[in-house]
C-alpha atoms as a PDB file:
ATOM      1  CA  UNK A   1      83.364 133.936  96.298  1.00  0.00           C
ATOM      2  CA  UNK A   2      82.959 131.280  93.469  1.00  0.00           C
ATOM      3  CA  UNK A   3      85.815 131.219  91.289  1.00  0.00           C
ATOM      4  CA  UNK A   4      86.501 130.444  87.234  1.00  0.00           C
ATOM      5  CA  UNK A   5      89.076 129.859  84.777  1.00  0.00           C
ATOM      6  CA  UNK A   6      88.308 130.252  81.197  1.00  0.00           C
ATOM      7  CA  UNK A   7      89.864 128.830  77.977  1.00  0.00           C
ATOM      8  CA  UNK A   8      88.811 131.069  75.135  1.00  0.00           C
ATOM      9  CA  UNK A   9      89.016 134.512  75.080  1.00  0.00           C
ATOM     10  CA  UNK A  10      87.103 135.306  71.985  1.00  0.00           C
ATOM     11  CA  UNK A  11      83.738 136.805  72.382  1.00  0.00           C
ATOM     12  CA  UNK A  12      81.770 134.658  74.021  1.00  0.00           C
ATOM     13  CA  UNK A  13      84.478 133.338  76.815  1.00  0.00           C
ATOM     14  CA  UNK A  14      85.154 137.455  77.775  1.00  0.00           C
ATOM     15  CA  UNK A  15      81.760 138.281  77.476  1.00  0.00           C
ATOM     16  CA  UNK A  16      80.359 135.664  80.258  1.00  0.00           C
ATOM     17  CA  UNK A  17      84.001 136.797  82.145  1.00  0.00           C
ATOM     18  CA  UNK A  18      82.874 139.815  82.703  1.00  0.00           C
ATOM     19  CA  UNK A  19      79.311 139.221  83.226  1.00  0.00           C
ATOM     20  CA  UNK A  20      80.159 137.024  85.709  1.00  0.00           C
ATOM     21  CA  UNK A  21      83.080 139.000  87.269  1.00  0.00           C
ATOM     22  CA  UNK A  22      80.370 141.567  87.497  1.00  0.00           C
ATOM     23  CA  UNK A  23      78.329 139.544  89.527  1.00  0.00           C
ATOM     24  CA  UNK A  24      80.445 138.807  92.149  1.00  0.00           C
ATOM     25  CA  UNK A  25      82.444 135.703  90.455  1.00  0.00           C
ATOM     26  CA  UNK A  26      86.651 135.496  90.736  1.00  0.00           C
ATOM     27  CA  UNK A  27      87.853 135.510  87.172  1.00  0.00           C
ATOM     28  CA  UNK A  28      91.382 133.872  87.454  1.00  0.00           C
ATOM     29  CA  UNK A  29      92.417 134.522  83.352  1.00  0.00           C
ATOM     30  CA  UNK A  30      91.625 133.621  79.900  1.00  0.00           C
ATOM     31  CA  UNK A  31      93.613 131.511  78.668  1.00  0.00           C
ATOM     32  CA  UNK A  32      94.843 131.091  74.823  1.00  0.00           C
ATOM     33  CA  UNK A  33      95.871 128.718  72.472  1.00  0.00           C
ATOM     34  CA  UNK A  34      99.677 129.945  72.919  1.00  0.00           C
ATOM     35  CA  UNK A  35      98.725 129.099  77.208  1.00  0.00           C
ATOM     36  CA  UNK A  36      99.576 126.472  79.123  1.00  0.00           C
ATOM     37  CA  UNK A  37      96.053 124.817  79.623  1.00  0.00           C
ATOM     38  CA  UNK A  38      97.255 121.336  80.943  1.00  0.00           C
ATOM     39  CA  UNK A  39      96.446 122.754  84.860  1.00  0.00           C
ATOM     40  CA  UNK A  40      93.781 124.598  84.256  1.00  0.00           C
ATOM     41  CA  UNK A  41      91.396 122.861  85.841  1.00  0.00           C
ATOM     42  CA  UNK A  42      93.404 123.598  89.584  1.00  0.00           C
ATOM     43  CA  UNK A  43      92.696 125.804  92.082  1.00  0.00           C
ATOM     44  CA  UNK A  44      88.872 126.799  90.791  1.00  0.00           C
ATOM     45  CA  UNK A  45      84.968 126.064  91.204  1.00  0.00           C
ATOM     46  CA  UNK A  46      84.948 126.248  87.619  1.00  0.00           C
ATOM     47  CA  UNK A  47      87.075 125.819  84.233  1.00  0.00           C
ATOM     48  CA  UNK A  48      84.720 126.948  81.149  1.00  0.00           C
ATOM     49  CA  UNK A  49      85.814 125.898  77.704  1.00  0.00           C
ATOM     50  CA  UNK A  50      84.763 128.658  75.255  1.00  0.00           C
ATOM     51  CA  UNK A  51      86.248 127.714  71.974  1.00  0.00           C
ATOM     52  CA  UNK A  52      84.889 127.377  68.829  1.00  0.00           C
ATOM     53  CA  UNK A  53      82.383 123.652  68.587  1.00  0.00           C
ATOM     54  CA  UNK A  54      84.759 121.514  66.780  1.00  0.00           C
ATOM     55  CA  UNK A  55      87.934 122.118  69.233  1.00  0.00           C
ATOM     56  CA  UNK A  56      86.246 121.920  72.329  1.00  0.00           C
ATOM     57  CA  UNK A  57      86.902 117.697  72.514  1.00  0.00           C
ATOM     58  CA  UNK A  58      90.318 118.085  72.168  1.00  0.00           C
ATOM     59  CA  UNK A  59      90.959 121.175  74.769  1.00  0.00           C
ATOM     60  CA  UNK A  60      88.682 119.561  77.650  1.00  0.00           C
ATOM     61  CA  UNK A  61      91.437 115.966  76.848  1.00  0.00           C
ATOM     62  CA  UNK A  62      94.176 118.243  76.731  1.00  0.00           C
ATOM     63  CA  UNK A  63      92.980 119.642  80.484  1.00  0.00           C
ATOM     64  CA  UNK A  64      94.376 117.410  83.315  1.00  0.00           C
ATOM     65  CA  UNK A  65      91.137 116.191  85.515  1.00  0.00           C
ATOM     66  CA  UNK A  66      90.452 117.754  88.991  1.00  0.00           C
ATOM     67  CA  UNK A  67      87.430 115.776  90.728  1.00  0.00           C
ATOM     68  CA  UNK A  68      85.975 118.591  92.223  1.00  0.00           C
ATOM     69  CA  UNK A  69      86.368 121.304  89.579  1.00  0.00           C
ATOM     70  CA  UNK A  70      83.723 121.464  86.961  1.00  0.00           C
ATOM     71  CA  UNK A  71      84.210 121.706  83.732  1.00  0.00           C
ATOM     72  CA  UNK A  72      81.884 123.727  81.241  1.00  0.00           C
ATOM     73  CA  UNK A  73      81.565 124.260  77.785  1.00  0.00           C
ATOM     74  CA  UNK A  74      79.196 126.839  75.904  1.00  0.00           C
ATOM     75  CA  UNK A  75      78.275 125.043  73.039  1.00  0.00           C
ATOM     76  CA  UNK A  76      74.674 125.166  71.727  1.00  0.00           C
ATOM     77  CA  UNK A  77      74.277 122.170  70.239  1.00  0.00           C
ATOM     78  CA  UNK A  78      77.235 119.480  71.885  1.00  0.00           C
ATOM     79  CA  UNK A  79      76.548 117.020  74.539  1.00  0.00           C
ATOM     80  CA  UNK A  80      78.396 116.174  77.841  1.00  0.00           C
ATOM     81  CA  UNK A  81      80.347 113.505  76.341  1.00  0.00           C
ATOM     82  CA  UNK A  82      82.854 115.895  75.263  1.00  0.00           C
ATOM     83  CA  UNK A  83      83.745 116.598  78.240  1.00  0.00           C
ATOM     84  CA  UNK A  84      84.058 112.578  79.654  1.00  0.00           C
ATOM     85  CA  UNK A  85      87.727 112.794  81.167  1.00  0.00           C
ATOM     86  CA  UNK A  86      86.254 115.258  83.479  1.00  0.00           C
ATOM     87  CA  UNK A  87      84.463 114.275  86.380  1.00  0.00           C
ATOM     88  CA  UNK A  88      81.945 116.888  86.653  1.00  0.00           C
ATOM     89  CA  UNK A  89      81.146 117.909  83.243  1.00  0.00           C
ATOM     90  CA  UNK A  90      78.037 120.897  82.240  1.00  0.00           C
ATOM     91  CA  UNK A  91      76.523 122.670  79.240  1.00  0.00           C
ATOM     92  CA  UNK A  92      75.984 126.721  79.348  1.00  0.00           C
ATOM     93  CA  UNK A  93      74.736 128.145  76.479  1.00  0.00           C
ATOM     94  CA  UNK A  94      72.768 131.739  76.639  1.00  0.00           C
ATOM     95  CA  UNK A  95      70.104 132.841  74.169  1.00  0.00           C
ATOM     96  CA  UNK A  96      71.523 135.776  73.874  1.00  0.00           C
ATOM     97  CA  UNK A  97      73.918 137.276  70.729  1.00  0.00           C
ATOM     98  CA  UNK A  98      77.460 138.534  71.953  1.00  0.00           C
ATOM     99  CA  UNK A  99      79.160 140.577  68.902  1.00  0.00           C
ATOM    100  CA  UNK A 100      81.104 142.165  71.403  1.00  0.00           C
ATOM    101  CA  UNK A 101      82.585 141.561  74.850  1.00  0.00           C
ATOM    102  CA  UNK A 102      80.686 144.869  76.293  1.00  0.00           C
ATOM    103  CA  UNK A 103      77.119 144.141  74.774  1.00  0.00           C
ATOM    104  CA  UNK A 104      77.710 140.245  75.593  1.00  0.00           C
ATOM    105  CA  UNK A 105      78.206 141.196  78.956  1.00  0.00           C
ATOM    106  CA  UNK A 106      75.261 143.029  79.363  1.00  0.00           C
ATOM    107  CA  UNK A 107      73.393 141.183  77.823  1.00  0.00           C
ATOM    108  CA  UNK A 108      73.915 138.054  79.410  1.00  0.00           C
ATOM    109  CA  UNK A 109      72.964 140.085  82.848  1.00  0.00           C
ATOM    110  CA  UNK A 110      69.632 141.309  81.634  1.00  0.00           C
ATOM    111  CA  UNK A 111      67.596 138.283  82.700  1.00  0.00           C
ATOM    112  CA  UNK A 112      68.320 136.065  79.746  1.00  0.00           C
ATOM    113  CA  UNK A 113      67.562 132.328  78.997  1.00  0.00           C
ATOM    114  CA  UNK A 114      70.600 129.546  78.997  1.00  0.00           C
ATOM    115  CA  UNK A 115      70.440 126.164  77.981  1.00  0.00           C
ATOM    116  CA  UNK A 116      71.999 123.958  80.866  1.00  0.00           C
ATOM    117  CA  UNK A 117      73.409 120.311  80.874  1.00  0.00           C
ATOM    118  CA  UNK A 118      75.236 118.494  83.739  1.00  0.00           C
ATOM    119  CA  UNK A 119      76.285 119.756  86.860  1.00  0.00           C
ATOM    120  CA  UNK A 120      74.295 122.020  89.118  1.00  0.00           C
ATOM    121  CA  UNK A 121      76.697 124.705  89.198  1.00  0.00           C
ATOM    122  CA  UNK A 122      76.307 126.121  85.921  1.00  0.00           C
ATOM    123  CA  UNK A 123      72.268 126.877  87.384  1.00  0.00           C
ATOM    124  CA  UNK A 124      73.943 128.770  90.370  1.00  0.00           C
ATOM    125  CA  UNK A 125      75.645 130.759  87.699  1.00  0.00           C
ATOM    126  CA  UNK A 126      72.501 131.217  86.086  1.00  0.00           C
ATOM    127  CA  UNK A 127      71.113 132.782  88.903  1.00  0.00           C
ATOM    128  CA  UNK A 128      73.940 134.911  89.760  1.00  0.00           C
ATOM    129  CA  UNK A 129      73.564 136.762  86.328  1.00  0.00           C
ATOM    130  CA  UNK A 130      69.586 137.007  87.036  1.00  0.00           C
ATOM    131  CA  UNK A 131      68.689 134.805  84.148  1.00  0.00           C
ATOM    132  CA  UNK A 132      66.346 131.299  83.705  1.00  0.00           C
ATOM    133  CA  UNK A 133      68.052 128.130  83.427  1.00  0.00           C
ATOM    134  CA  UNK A 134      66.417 125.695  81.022  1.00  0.00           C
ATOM    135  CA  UNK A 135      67.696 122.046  81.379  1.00  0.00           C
ATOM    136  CA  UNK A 136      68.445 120.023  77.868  1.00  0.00           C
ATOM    137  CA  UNK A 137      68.960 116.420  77.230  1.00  0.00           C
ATOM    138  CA  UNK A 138      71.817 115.969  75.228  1.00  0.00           C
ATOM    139  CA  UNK A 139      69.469 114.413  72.713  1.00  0.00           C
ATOM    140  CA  UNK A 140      67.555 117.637  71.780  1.00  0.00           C
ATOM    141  CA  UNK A 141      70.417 119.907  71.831  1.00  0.00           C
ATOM    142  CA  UNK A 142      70.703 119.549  68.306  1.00  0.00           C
ATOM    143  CA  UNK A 143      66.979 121.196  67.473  1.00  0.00           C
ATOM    144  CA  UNK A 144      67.394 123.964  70.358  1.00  0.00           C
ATOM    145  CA  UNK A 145      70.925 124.991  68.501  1.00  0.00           C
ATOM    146  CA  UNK A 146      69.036 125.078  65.273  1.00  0.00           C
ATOM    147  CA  UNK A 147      65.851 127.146  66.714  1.00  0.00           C
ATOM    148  CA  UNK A 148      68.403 129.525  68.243  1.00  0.00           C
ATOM    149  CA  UNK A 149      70.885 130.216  64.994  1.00  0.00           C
ATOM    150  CA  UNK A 150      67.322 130.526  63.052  1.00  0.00           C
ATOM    151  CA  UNK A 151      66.341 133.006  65.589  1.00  0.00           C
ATOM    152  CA  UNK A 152      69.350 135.024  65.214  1.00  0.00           C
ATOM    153  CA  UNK A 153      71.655 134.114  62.625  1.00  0.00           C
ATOM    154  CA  UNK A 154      69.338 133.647  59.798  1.00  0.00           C
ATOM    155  CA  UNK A 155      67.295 136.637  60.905  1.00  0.00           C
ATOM    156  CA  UNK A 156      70.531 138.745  60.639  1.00  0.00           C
ATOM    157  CA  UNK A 157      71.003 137.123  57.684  1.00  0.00           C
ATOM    158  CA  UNK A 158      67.507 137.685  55.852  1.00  0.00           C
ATOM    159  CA  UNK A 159      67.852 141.731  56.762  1.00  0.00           C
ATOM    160  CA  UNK A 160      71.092 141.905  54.921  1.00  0.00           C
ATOM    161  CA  UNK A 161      68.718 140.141  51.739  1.00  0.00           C
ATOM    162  CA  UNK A 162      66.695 143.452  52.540  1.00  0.00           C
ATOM    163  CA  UNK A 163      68.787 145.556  52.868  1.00  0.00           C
ATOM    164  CA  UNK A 164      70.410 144.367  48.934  1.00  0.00           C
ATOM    165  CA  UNK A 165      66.816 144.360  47.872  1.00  0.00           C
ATOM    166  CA  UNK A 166      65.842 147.890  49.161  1.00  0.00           C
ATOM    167  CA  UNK A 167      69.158 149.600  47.872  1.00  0.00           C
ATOM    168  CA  UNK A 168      67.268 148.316  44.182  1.00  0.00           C
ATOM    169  CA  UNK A 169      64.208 151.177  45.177  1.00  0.00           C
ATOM    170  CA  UNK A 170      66.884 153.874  46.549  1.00  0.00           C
ATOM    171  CA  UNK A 171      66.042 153.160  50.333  1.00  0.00           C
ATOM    172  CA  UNK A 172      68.711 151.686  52.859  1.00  0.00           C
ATOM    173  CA  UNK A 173      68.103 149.620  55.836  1.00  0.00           C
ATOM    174  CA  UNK A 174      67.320 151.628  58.371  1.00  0.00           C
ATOM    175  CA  UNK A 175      63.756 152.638  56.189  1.00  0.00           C
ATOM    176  CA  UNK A 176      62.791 149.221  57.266  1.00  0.00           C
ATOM    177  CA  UNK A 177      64.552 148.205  60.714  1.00  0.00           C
ATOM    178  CA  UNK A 178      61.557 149.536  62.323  1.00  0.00           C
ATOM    179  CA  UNK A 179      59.139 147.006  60.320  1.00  0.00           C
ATOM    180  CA  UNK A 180      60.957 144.279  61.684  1.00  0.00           C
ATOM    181  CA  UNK A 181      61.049 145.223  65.532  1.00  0.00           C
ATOM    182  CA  UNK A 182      57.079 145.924  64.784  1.00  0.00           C
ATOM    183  CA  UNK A 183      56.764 142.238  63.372  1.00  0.00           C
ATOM    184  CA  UNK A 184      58.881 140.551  66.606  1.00  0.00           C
ATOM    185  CA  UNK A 185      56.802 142.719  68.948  1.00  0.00           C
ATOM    186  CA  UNK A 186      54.061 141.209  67.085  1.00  0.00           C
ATOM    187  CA  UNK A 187      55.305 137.547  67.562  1.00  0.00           C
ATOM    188  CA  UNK A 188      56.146 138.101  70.836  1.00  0.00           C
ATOM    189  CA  UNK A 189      52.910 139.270  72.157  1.00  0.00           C
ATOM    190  CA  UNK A 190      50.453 137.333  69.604  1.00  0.00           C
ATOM    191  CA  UNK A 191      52.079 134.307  68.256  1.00  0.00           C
ATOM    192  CA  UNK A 192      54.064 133.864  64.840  1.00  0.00           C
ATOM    193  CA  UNK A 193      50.613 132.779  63.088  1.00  0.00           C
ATOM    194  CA  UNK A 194      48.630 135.366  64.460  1.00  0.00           C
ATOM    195  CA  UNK A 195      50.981 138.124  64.038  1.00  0.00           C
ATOM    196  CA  UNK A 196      51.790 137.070  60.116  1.00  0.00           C
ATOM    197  CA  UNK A 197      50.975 139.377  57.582  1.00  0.00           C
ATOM    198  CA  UNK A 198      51.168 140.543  53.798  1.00  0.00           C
ATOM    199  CA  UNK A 199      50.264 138.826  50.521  1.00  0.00           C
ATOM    200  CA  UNK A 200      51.071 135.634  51.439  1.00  0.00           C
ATOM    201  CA  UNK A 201      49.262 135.670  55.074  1.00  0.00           C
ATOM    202  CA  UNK A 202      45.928 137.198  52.427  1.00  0.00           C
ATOM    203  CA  UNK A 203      46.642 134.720  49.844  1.00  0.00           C
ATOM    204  CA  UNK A 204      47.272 137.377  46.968  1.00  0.00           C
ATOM    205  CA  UNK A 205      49.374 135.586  44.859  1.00  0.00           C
ATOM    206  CA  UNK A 206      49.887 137.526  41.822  1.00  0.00           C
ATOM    207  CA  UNK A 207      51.593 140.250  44.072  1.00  0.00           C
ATOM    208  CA  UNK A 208      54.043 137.608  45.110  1.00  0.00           C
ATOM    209  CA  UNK A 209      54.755 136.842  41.641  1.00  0.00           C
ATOM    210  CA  UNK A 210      55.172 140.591  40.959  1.00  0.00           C
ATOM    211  CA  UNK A 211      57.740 140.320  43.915  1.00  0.00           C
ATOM    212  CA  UNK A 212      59.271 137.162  42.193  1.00  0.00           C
ATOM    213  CA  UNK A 213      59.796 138.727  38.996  1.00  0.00           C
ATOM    214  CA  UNK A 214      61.088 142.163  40.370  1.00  0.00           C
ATOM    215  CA  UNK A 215      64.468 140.114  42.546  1.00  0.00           C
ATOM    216  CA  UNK A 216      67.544 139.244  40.199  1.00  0.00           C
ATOM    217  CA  UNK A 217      68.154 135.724  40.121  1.00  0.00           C
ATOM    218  CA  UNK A 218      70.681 135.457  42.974  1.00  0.00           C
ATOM    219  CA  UNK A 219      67.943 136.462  45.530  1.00  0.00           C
ATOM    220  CA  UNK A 220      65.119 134.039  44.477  1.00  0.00           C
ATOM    221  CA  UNK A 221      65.859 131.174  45.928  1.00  0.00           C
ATOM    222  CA  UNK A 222      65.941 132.705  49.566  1.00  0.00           C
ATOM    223  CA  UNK A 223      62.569 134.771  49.200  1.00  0.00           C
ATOM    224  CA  UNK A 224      61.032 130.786  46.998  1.00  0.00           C
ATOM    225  CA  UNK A 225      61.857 129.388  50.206  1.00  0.00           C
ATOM    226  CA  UNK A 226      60.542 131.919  52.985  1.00  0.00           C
ATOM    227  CA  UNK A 227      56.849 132.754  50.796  1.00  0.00           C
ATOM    228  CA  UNK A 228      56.788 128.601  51.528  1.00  0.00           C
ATOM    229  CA  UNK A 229      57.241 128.941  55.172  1.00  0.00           C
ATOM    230  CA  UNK A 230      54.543 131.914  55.133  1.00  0.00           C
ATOM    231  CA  UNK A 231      52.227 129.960  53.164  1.00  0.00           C
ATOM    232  CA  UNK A 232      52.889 127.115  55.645  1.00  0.00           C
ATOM    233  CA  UNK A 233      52.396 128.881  58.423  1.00  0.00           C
ATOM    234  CA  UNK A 234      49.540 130.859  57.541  1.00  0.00           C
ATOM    235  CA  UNK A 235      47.959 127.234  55.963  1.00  0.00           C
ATOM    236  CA  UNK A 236      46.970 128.684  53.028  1.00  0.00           C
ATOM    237  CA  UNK A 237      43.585 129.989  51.916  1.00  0.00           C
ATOM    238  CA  UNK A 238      40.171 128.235  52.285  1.00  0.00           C
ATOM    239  CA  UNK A 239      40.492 127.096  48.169  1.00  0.00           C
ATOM    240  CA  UNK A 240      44.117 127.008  47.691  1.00  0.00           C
ATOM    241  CA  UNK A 241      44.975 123.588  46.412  1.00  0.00           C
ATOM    242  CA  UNK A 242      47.535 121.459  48.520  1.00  0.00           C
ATOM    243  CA  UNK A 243      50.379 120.942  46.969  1.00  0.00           C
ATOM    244  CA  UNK A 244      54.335 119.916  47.626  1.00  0.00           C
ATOM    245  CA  UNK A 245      55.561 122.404  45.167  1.00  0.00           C
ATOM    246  CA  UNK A 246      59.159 124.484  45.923  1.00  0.00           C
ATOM    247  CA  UNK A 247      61.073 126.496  43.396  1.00  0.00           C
ATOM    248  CA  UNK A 248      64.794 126.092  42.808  1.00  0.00           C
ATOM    249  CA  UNK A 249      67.399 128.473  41.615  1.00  0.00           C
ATOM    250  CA  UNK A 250      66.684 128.063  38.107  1.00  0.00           C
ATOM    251  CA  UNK A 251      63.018 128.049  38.443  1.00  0.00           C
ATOM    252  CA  UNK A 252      62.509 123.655  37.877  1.00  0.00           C
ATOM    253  CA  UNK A 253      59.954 122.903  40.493  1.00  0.00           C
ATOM    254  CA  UNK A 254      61.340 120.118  43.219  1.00  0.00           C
ATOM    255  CA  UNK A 255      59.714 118.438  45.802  1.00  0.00           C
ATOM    256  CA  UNK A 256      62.254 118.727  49.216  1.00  0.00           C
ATOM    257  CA  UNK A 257      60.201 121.963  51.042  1.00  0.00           C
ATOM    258  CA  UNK A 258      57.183 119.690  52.500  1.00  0.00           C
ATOM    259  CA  UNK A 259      53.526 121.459  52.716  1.00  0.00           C
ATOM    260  CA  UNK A 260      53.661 124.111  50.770  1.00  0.00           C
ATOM    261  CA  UNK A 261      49.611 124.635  49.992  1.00  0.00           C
ATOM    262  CA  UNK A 262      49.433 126.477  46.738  1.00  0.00           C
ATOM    263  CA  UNK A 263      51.016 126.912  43.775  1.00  0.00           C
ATOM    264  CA  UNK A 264      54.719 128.702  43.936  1.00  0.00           C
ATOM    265  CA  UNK A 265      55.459 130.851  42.004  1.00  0.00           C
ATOM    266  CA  UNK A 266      51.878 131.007  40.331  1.00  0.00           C
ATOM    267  CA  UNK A 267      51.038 131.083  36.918  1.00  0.00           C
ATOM    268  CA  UNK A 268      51.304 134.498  35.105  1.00  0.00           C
ATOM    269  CA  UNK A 269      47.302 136.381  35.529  1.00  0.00           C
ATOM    270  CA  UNK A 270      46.508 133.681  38.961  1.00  0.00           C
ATOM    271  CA  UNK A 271      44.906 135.078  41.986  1.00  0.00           C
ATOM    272  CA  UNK A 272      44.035 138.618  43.021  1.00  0.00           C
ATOM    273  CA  UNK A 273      46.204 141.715  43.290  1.00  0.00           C
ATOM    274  CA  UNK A 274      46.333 144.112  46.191  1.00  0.00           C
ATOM    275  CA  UNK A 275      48.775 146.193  47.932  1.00  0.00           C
END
């Protein structure tokens, strides 16, 4: 039986704990800030530093070396040289969300993708959870982390701009929860360009004026910027005129959103209506 240490017992150290405990791993504690962690490298197969990004450095210095115990970290987006003291260093990070030490661990055993880095160990605990092991250079760890907080984060972060802009029409949330798992079945199973749709997949731009005008001013900017990445991704029509046009908060066009192919917003009585 493989065993692990952990430093970090927030939600993503206990939620790979007990995934891993579940799946036939030796959990030997979580340890705190308020711990001990000079040692805790001794007496395991693995020590796996879950803290937050920015302390990670520090804790894997503050850890006194073991040459055959390696040494883990779960960040998304850091390289192995964080972990140089150690002899054996590795990269875990699973495309999964983990609000929640229960759901995390569940999760996390339901076949899902991890990034990997480093030593071949963290792959044999990829396999003893039932998931896929991807390997990343530490140079494109950077873009992965960013593909995988747009992915989740900002997708979180768009439905709570829905669910603000639905409360406006007397609807909540939930009314529209079931459009979005339509739209990532969609994705999944045809491709984001292929599975795009509404006014700006059609090219009906006075309706997303008509959406424009209807948002208070605090919730422009986000919808500006995400009618530019539809336009962008669905190219823009056949005559729509290329153009590197964004809108900021207070409505002055600038130029830092690249490609967007038609006018934004468009001039009051341009382009066709429809529902």
């Amino acid at each position: 039986m493989r065993t692990v240490r952990f430093i970090g017992p927030g939600r993503a150290g206990c939620s790979l704990a007990d995934a891993l405990s579940q799946s036939g791993w030796q959990v030997l504690g979580l340890l705190g800030r308020r711990d001990d962690q000079s040692k805790a490298a001794e007496g395991v197969d693995a020590l796996v530093i879950a803290t937050p990004d920015d302390a990670v450095a520090d804790v894997a210095a503050a850890v006194r070396p073991v040459p055959g115990t390696v040494v883990v970290h779960l960040s998304g987006s850091l390289g192995l040289d964080v972990l140089s003291t150690h002899r054996r260093p590795a990269a875990l990070h699973p495309l999964v969300p983990l609000p929640n030490p229960e759901l995390g661990a569940r999760r996390l055993r339901e076949g899902a993708t991890f990034g990997v880095a480093g030593d071949p160990l963290v792959a044999e605990m990829v396999a003893s959870l039932g998931g896929r092991a991807v390997e990343l250079a530490d140079e494109d760890r950077a873009a992965y982390h960013a593909a995988a907080c747009i992915a989740a984060n900002h997708v979180v972060a768009l439905l709570g701009q829905v669910e603000r802009v639905a409360a406006r029409a007397g609807l909540g949330l939930d009314d529209f929860v079931g459009l979005t798992r339509a739209a990532l079945d969609d994705v999944a199973r045809l491709g984001p360009r292929r599975a795009l749709t509404g006014p700006a997949a059609r090219g009906d731009w006075a309706t997303l004026a008509r959406h424009r005008d209807a948002l208070p001013p605090e919730e422009r900017p986000a919808y500006n910027a995400l009618v530019g990445l539809a336009i962008h991704l669905a190219e823009g029509p056949p005559s729509g005129r290329v153009e590197r046009r964004a809108v900021a908060a207070d409505d002055d066009v600038v130029d830092d959103v690249p490609e967007v192919r038609v006018p934004w917003p468009v001039p009051a009585g341009a382009g066709a209506g429809g529902a």
